[in-house]
N, C-alpha and C. Protein backbone atom coordinates (compact mmCIF):
# COMPACT_ATOMS: atom_id res chain seq x y z
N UNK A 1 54.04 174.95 187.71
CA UNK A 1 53.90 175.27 186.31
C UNK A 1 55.13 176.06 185.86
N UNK A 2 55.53 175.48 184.74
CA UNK A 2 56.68 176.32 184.47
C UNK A 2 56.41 177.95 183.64
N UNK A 3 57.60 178.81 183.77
CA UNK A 3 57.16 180.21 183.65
C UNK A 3 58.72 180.69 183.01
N UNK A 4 59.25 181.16 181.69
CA UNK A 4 60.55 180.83 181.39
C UNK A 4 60.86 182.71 182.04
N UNK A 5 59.87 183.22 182.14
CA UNK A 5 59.79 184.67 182.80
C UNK A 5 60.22 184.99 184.37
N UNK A 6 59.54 184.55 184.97
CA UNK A 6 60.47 183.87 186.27
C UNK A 6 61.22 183.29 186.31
N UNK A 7 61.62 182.29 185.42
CA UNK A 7 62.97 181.99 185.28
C UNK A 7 63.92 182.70 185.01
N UNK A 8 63.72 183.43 184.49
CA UNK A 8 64.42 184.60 183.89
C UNK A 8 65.02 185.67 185.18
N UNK A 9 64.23 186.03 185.82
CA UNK A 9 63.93 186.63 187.02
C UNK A 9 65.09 186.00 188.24
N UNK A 10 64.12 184.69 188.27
CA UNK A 10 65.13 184.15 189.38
C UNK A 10 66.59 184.07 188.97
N UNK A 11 66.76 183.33 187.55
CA UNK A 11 68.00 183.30 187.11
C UNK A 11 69.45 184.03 187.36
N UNK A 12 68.83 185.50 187.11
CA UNK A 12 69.49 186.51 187.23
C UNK A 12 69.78 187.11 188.84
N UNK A 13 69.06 187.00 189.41
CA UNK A 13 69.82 186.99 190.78
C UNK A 13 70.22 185.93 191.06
N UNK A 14 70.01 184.60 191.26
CA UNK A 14 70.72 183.68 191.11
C UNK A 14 72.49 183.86 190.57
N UNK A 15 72.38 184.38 189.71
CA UNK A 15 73.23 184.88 188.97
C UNK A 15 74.39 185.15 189.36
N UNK A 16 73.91 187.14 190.07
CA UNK A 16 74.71 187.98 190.11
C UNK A 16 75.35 186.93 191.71
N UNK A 17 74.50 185.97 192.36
CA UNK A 17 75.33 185.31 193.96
C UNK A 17 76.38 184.79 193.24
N UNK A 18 75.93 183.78 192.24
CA UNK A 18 76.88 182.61 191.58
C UNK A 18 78.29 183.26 191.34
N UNK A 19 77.60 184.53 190.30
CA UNK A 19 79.13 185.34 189.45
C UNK A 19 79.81 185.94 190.84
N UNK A 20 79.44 186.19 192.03
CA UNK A 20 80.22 186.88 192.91
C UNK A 20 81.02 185.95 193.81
N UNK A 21 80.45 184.90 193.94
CA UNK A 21 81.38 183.91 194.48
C UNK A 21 82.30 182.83 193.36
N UNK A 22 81.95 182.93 191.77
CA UNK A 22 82.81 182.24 190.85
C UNK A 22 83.85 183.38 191.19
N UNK A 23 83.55 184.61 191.31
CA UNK A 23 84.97 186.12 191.10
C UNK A 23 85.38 185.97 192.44
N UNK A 24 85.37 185.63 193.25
CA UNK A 24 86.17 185.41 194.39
C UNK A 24 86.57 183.79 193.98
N UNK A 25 86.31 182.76 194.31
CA UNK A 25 86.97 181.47 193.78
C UNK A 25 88.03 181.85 192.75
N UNK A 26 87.59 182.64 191.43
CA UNK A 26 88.70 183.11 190.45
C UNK A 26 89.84 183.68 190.84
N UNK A 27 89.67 184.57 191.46
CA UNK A 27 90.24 185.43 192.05
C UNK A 27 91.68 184.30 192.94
N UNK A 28 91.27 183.69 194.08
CA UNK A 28 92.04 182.79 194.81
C UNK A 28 93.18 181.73 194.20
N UNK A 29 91.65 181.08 193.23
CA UNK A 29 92.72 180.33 192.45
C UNK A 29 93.73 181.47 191.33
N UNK A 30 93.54 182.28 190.94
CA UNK A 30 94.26 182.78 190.13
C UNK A 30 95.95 183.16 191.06
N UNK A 31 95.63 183.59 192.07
CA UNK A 31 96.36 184.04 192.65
C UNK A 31 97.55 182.57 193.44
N UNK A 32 96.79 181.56 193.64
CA UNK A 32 97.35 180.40 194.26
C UNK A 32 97.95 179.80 193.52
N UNK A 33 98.28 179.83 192.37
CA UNK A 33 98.62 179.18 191.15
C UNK A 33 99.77 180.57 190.59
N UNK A 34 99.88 181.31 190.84
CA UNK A 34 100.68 182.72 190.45
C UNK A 34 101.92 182.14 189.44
N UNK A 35 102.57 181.35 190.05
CA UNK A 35 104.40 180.81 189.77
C UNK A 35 103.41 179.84 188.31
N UNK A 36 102.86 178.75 188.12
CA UNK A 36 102.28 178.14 187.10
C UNK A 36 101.30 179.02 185.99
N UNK A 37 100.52 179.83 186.53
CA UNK A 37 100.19 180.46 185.71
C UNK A 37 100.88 181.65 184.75
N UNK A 38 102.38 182.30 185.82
CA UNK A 38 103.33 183.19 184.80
C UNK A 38 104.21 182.27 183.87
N UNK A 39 104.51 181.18 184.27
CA UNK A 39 105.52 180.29 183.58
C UNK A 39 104.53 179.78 182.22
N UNK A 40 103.62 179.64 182.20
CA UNK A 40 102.65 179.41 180.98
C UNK A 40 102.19 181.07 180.23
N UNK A 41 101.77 181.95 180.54
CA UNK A 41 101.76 183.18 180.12
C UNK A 41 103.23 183.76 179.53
N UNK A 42 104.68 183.25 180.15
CA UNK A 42 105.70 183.76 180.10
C UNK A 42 106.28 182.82 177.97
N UNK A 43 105.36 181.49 178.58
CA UNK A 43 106.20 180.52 177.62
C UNK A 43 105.28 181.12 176.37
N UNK A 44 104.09 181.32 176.51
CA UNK A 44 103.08 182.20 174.94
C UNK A 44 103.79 183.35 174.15
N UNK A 45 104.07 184.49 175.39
CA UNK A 45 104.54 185.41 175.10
C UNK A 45 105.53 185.70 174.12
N UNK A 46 105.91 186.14 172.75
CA UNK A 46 106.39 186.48 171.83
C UNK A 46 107.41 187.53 172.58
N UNK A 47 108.93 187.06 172.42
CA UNK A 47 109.70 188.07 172.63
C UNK A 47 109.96 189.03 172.51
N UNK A 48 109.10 189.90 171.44
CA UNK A 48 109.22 191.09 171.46
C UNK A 48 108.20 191.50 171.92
N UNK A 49 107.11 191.08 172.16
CA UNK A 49 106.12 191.23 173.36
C UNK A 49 106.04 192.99 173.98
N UNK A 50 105.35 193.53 174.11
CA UNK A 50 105.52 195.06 174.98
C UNK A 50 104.85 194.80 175.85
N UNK A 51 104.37 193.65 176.25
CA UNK A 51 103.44 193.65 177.70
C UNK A 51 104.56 192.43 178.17
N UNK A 52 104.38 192.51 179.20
CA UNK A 52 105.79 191.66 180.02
C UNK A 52 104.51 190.27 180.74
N UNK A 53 104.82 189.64 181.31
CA UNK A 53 104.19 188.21 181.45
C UNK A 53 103.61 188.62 183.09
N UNK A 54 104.61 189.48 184.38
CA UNK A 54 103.92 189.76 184.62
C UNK A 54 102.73 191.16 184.81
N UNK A 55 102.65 192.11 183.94
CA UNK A 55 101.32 192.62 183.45
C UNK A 55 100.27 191.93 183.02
N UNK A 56 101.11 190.56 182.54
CA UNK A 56 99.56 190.33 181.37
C UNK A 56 98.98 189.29 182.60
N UNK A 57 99.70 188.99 183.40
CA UNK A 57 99.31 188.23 185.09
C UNK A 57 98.27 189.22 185.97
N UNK A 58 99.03 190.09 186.35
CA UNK A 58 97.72 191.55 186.61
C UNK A 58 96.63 191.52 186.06
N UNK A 59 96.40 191.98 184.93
CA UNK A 59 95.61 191.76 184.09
C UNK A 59 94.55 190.62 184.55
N UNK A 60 95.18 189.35 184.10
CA UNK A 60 94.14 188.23 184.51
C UNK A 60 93.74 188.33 186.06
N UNK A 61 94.76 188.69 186.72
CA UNK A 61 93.99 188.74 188.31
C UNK A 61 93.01 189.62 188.44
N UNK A 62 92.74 190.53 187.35
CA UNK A 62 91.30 191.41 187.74
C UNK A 62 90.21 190.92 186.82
N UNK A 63 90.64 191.19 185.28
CA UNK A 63 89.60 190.61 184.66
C UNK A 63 89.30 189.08 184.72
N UNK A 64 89.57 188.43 185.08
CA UNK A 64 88.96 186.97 185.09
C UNK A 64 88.00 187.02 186.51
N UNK A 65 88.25 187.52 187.45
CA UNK A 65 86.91 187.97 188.52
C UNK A 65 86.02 188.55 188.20
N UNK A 66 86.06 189.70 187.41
CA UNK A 66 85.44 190.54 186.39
C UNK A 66 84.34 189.86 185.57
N UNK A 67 84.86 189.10 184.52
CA UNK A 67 84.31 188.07 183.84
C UNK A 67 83.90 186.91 184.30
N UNK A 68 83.74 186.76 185.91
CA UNK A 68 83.23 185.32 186.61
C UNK A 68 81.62 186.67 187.12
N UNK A 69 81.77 187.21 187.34
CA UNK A 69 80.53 188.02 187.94
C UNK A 69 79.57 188.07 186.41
N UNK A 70 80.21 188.89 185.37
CA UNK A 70 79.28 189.34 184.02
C UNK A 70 78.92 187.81 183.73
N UNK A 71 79.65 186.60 183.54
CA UNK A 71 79.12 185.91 183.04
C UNK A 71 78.18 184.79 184.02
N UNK A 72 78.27 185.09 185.43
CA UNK A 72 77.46 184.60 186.55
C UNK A 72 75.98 184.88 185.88
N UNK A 73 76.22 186.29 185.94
CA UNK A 73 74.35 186.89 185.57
C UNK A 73 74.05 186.37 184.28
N UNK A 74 75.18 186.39 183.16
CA UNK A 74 74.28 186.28 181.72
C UNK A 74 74.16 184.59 181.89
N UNK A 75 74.49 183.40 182.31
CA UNK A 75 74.76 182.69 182.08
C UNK A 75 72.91 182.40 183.62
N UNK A 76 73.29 182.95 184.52
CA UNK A 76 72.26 182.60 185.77
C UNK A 76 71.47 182.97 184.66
N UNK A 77 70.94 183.89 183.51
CA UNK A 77 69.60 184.24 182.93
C UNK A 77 69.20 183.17 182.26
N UNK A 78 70.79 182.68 181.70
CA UNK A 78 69.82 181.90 180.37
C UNK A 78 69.29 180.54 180.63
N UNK A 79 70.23 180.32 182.37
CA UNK A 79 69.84 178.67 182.65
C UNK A 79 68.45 179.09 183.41
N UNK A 80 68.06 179.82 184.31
CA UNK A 80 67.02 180.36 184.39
C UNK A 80 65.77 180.38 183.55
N UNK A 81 66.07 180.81 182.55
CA UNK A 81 64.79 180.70 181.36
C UNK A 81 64.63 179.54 181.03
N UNK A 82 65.79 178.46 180.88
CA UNK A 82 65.45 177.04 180.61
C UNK A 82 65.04 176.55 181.51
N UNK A 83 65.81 176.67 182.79
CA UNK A 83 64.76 176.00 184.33
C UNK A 83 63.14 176.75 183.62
N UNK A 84 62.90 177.41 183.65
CA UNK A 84 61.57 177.95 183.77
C UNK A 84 60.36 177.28 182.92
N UNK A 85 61.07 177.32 181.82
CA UNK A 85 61.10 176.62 180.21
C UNK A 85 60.54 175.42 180.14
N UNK A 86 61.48 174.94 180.75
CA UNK A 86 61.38 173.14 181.24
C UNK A 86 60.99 172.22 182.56
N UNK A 87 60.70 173.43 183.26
CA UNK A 87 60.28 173.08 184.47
C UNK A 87 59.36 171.96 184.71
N UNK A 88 58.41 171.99 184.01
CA UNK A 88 57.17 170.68 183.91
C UNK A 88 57.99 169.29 183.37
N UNK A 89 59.17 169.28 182.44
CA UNK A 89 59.65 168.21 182.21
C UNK A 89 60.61 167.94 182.58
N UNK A 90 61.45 168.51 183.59
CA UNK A 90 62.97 168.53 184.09
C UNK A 90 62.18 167.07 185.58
N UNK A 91 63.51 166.14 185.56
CA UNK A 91 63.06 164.92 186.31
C UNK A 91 62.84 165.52 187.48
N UNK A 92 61.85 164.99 188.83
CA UNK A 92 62.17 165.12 189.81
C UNK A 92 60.56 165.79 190.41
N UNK A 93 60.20 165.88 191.84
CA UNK A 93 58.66 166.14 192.11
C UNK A 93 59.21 167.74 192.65
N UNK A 94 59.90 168.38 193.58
CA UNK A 94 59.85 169.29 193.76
C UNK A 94 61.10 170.39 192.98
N UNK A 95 60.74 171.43 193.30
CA UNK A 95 61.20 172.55 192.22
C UNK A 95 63.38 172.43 192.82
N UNK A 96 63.41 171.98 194.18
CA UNK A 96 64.81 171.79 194.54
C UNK A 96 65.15 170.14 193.72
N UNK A 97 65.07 169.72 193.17
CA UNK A 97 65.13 168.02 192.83
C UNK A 97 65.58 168.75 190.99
N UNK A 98 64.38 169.28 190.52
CA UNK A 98 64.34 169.89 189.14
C UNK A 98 65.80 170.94 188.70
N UNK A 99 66.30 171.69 190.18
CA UNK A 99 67.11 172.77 189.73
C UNK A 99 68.42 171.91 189.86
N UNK A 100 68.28 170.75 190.43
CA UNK A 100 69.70 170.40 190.71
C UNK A 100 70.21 169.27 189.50
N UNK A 101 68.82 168.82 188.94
CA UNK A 101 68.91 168.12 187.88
C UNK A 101 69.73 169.03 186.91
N UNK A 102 68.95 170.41 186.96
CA UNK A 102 69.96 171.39 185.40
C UNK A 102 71.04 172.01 185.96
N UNK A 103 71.28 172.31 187.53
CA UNK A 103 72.90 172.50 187.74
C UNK A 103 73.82 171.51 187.90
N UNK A 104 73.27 170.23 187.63
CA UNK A 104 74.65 168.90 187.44
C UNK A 104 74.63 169.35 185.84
N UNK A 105 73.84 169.71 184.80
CA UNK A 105 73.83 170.02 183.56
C UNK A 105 74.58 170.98 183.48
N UNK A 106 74.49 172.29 184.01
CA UNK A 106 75.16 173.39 184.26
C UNK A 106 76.67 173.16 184.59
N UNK A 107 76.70 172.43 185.45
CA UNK A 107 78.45 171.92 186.07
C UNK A 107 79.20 171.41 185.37
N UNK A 108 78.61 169.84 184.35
CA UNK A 108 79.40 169.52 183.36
C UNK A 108 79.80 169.85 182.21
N UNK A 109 78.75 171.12 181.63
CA UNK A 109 79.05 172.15 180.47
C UNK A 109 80.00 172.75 180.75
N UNK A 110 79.77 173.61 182.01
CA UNK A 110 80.84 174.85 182.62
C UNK A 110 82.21 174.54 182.78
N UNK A 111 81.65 173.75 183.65
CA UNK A 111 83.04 173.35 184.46
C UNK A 111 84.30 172.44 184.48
N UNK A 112 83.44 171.23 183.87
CA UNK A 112 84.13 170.09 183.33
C UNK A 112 84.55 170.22 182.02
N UNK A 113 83.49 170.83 181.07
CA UNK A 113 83.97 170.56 179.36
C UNK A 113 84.33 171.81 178.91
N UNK A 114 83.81 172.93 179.65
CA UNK A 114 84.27 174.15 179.42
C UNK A 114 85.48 174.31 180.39
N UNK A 115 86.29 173.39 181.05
CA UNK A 115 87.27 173.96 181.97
C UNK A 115 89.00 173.24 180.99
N UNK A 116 87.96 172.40 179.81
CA UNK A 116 89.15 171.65 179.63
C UNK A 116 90.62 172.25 179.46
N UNK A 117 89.91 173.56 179.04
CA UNK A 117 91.61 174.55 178.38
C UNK A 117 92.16 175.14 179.46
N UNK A 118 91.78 174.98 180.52
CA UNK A 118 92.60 174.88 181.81
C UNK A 118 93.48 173.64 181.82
N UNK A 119 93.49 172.77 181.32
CA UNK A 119 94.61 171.92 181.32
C UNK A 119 96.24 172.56 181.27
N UNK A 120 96.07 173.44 180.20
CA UNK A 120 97.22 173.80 180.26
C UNK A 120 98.06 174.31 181.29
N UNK A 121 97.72 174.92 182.58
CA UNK A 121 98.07 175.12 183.65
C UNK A 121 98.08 173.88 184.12
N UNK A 122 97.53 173.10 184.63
CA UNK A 122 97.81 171.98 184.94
C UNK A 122 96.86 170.77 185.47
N UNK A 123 96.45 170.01 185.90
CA UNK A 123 95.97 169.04 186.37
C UNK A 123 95.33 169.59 187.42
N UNK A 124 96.53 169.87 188.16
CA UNK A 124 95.59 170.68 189.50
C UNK A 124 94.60 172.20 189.47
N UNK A 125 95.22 172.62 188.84
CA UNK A 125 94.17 173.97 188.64
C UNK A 125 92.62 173.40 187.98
N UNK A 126 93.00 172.52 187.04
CA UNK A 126 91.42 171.81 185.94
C UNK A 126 90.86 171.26 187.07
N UNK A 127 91.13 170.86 188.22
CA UNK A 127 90.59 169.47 189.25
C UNK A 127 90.28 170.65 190.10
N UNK A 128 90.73 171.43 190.25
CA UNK A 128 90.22 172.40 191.30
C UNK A 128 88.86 173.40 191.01
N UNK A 129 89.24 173.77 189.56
CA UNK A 129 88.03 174.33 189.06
C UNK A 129 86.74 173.45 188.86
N UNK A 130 86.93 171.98 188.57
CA UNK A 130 85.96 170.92 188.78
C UNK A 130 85.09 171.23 190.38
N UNK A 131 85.88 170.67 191.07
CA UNK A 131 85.54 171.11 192.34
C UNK A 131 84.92 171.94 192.94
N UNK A 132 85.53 172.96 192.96
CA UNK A 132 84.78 174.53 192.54
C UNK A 132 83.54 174.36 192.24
N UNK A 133 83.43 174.16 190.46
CA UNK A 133 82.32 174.73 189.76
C UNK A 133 81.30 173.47 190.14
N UNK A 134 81.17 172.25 191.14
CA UNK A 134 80.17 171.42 191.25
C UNK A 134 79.56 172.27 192.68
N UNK A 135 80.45 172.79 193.49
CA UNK A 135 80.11 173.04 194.61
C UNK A 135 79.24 174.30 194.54
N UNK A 136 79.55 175.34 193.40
CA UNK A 136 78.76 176.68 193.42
C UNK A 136 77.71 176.12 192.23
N UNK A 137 77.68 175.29 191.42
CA UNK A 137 76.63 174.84 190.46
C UNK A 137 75.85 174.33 191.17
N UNK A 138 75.76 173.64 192.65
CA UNK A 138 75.20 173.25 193.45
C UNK A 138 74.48 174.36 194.17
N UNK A 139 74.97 175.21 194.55
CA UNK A 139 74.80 176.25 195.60
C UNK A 139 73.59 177.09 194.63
N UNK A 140 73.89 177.55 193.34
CA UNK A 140 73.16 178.17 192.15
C UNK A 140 71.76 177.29 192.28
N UNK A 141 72.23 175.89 192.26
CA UNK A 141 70.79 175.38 191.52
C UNK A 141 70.29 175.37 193.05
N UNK A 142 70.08 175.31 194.00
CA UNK A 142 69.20 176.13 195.36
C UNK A 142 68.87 176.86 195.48
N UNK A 143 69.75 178.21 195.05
CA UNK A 143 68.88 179.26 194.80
C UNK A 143 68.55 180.08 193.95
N UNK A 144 68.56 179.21 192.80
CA UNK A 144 67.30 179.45 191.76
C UNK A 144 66.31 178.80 191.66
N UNK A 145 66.23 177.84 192.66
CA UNK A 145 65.02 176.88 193.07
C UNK A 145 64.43 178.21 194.26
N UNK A 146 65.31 178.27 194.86
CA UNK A 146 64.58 179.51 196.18
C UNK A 146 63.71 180.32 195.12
N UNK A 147 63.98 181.02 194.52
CA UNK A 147 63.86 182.99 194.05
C UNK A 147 62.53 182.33 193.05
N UNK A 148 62.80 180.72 192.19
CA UNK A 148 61.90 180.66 191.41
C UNK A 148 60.53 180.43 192.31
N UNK A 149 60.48 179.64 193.12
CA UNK A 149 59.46 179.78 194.09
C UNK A 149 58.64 181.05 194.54
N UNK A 150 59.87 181.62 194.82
CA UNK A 150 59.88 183.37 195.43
C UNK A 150 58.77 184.02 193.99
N UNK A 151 59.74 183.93 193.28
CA UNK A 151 58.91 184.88 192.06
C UNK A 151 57.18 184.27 191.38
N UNK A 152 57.21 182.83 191.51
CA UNK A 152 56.24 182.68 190.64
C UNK A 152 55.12 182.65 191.81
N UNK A 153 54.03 183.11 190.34
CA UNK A 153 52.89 183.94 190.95
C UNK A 153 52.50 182.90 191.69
N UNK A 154 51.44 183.27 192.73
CA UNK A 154 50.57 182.40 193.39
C UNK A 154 49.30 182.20 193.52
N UNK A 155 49.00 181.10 193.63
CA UNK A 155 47.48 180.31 192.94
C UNK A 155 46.88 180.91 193.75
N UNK A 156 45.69 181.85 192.65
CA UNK A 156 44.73 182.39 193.48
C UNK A 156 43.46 181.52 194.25
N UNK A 157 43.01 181.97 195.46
CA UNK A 157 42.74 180.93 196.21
C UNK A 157 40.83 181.81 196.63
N UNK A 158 40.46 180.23 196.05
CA UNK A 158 38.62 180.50 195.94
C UNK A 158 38.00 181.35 197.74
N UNK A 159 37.51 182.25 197.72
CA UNK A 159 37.37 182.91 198.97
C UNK A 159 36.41 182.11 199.73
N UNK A 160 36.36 181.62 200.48
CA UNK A 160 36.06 180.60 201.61
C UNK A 160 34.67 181.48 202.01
N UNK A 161 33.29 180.53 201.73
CA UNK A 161 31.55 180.80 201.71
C UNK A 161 32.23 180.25 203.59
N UNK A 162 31.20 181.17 203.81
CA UNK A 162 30.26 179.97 205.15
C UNK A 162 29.08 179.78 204.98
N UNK A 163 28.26 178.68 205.51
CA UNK A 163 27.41 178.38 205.50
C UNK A 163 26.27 178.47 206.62
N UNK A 164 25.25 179.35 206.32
CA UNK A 164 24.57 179.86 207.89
C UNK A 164 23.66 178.77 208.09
C-alpha cells in the first residue's frame, strides 16, 4: 500500500547515501576534468573580473560536492513522496521493480536532460555524468525500495485461537 509519508522517510535517507556519493563522483569528476573545466570558466570570465578563473575553479571544487549532498536529500524527499504516492500504480509486482521504474525516471530528468548544460565542457564530462547518474539512480532506487519496506508499518497480524 502506498504511504507518501514513508516515502518521505525513506526518501530522505535514501537521500543523504545518494547526495554523498553524487559529492564524491562530483568531486572526482570536477577535479579530472581541471585543464577543460578552467579553459571554459577562464573563456566566461570578464577581464576585469576580481575573481581569477582559478578561484572561481576552487570554488566549484567545494561547492558543487556541497550541492550534490543538499540536493541528494531534497531531491531523495521529493522522489520519495512520489514513490510513496504512487506506489499502487508505479509498473511492476514488487516494491524493488516499482523503485527502479521511478529511478530510470529519476536518471533521465537528472542526469540526461538536466546534465545537458554540461555540454559545454564537453562530450566527455556530459557522457560521464550520464553514466554516473544511471549507476547511483540505480543504487538510490534500491535503497529507497530497502528503507521503504523498512519504514512502512506492518500488517497487524490476527492472534492465532487454538482449538481445545
Amino acid at each position: 500500500m502506498g504511504n507518501a509519508t514513508v516515502g518521505a522517510k525513506a526518501g530522505a535517507v535514501a537521500g543523504v547515501v545518494y547526495g554523498i556519493i553524487l559529492g564524491l563522483l562530483s568531486y572526482i569528476s570536477i577535479a579530472e576534468l581541471k585543464d577543460t573545466i578552467m579553459q571554459s570558466i577562464a573563456s566566461a570570465l570578464p577581464q576585469n573580473s576580481p575573481i581569477t578563473a582559478d578561484e572561481t575553479y576552487q570554488i566549484a571544487l567545494v561547492v558543487g560536492p556541497a550541492f550534490a549532498v543538499i540536493a541528494g536529500v531534497v531531491v531523495g524527499v521529493i522522489f520519495g513522496v512520489i514513490y510513496g504516492a504512487l506506489f499502487n500504480r508505479l509498473p511492476g509486482k514488487s516494491d524493488l521493480t516499482k523503485a527502479v521504474v521511478l529511478g530510470l525516471i529519476f536518471w533521465l530528468l537528472i542526469s540526461v536532460l538536466g546534465g545537458l548544460g554540461d555540454l559545454n565542457y564537453g562530450v566527455l564530462y556530459y557522457g560521464g555524468g550520464v553514466v554516473e547518474g544511471l549507476v547511483v539512480a540505480l543504487f538510490f532506487s534500491y535503497l529507497l525500495a530497502r528503507f521503504y519496506r523498512r519504514f512502512s508499518p506492518k500488517p497487524e497480524q490476527l492472534p492465532q485461537t487454538t482449538s481445545l
